[in-house]
C-alpha atoms as a PDB file:
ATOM      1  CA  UNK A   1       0.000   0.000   0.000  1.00  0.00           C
ATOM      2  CA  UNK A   2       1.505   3.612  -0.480  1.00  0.00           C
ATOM      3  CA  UNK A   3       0.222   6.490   1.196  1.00  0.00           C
ATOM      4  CA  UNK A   4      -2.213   8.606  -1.395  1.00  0.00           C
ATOM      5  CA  UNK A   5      -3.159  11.106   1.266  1.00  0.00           C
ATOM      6  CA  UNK A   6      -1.658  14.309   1.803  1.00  0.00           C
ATOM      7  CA  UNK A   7      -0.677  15.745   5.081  1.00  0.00           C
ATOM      8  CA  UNK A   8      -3.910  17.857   5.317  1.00  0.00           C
ATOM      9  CA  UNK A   9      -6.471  15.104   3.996  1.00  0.00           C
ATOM     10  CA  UNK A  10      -4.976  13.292   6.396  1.00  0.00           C
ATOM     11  CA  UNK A  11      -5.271  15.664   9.570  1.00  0.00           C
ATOM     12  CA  UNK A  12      -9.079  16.254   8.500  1.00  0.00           C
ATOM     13  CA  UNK A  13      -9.925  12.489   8.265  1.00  0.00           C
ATOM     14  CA  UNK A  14      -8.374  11.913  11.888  1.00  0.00           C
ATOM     15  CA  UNK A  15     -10.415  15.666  12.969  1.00  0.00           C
ATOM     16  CA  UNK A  16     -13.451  14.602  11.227  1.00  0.00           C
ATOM     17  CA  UNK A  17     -13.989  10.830  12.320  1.00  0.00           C
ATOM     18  CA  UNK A  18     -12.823  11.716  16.431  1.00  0.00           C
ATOM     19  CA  UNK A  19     -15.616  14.402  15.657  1.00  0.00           C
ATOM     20  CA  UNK A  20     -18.296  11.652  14.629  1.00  0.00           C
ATOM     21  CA  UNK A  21     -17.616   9.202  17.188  1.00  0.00           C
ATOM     22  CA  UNK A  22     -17.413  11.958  20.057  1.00  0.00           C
ATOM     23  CA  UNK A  23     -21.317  13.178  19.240  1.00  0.00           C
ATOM     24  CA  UNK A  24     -22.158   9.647  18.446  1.00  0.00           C
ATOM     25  CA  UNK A  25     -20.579   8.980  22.283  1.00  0.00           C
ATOM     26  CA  UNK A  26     -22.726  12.304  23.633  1.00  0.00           C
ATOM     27  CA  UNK A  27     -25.796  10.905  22.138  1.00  0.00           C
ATOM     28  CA  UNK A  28     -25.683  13.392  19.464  1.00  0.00           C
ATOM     29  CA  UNK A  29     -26.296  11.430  16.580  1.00  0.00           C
ATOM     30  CA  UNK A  30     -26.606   8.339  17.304  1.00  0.00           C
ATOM     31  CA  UNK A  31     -25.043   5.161  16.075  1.00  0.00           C
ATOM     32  CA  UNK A  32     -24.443   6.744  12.668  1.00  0.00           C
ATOM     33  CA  UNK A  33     -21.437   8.082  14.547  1.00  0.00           C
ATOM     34  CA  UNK A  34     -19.612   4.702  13.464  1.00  0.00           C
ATOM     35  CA  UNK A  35     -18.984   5.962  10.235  1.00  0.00           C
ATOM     36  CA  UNK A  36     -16.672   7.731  12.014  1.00  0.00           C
ATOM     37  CA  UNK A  37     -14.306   5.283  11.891  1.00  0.00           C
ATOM     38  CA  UNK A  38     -13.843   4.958   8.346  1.00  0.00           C
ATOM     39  CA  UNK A  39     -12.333   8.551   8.289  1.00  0.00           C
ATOM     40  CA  UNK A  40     -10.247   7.576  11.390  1.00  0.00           C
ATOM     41  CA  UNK A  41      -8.762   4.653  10.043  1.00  0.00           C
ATOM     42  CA  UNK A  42      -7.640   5.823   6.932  1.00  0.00           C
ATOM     43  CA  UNK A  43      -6.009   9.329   8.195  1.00  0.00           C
ATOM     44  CA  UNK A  44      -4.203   7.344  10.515  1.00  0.00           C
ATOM     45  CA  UNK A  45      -3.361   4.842   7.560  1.00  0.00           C
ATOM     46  CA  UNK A  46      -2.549   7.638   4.857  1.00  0.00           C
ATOM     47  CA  UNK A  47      -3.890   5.353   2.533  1.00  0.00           C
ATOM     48  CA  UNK A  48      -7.651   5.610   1.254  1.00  0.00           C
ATOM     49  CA  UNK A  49      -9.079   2.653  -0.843  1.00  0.00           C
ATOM     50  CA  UNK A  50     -11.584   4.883  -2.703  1.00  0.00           C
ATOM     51  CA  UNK A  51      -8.829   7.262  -3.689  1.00  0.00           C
ATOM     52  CA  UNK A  52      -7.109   4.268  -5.357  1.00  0.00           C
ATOM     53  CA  UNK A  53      -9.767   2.594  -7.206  1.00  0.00           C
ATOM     54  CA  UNK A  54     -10.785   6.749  -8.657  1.00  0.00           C
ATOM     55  CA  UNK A  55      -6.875   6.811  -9.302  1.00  0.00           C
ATOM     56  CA  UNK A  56      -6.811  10.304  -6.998  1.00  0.00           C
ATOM     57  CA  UNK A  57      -3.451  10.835  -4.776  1.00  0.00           C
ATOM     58  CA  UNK A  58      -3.631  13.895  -2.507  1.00  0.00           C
ATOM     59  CA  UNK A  59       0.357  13.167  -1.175  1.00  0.00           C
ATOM     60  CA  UNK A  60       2.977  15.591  -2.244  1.00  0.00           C
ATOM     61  CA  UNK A  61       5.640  13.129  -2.423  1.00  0.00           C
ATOM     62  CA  UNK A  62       6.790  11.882  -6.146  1.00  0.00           C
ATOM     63  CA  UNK A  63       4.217  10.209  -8.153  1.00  0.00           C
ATOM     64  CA  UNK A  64       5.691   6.811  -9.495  1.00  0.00           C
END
């Protein structure tokens, strides 16, 4: 797997999915707050399935 996330994608996927699972833990939204870890998982990762199969690389480092 190489990393096809960028340092920003990245830091919003981790800020979005902690968001999502902290109002799905208040009682916010419910238990659609899972999907929360999607985003989680693959800011931590740096690598994104979807980008790959749309062929889409947010990462700044050389394209090979």
């Amino acid at each position: 797997m190489k990393t096809n996330e960028g340092t920003l994608d990245r830091a919003l996927r981790i800020a979005a999915g902690l968001l999502l699972l902290a109002l799905m833990f208040t009682g916010t939204i419910g238990v659609w707050g899972w999907i929360g870890i999607v985003p989680l998982l693959t800011g931590a990762v740096g690598w994104c399935p979807l980008y790959t199969v749309l062929g889409l690389n947010t990462c700044p480092m050389q394209k090979s």
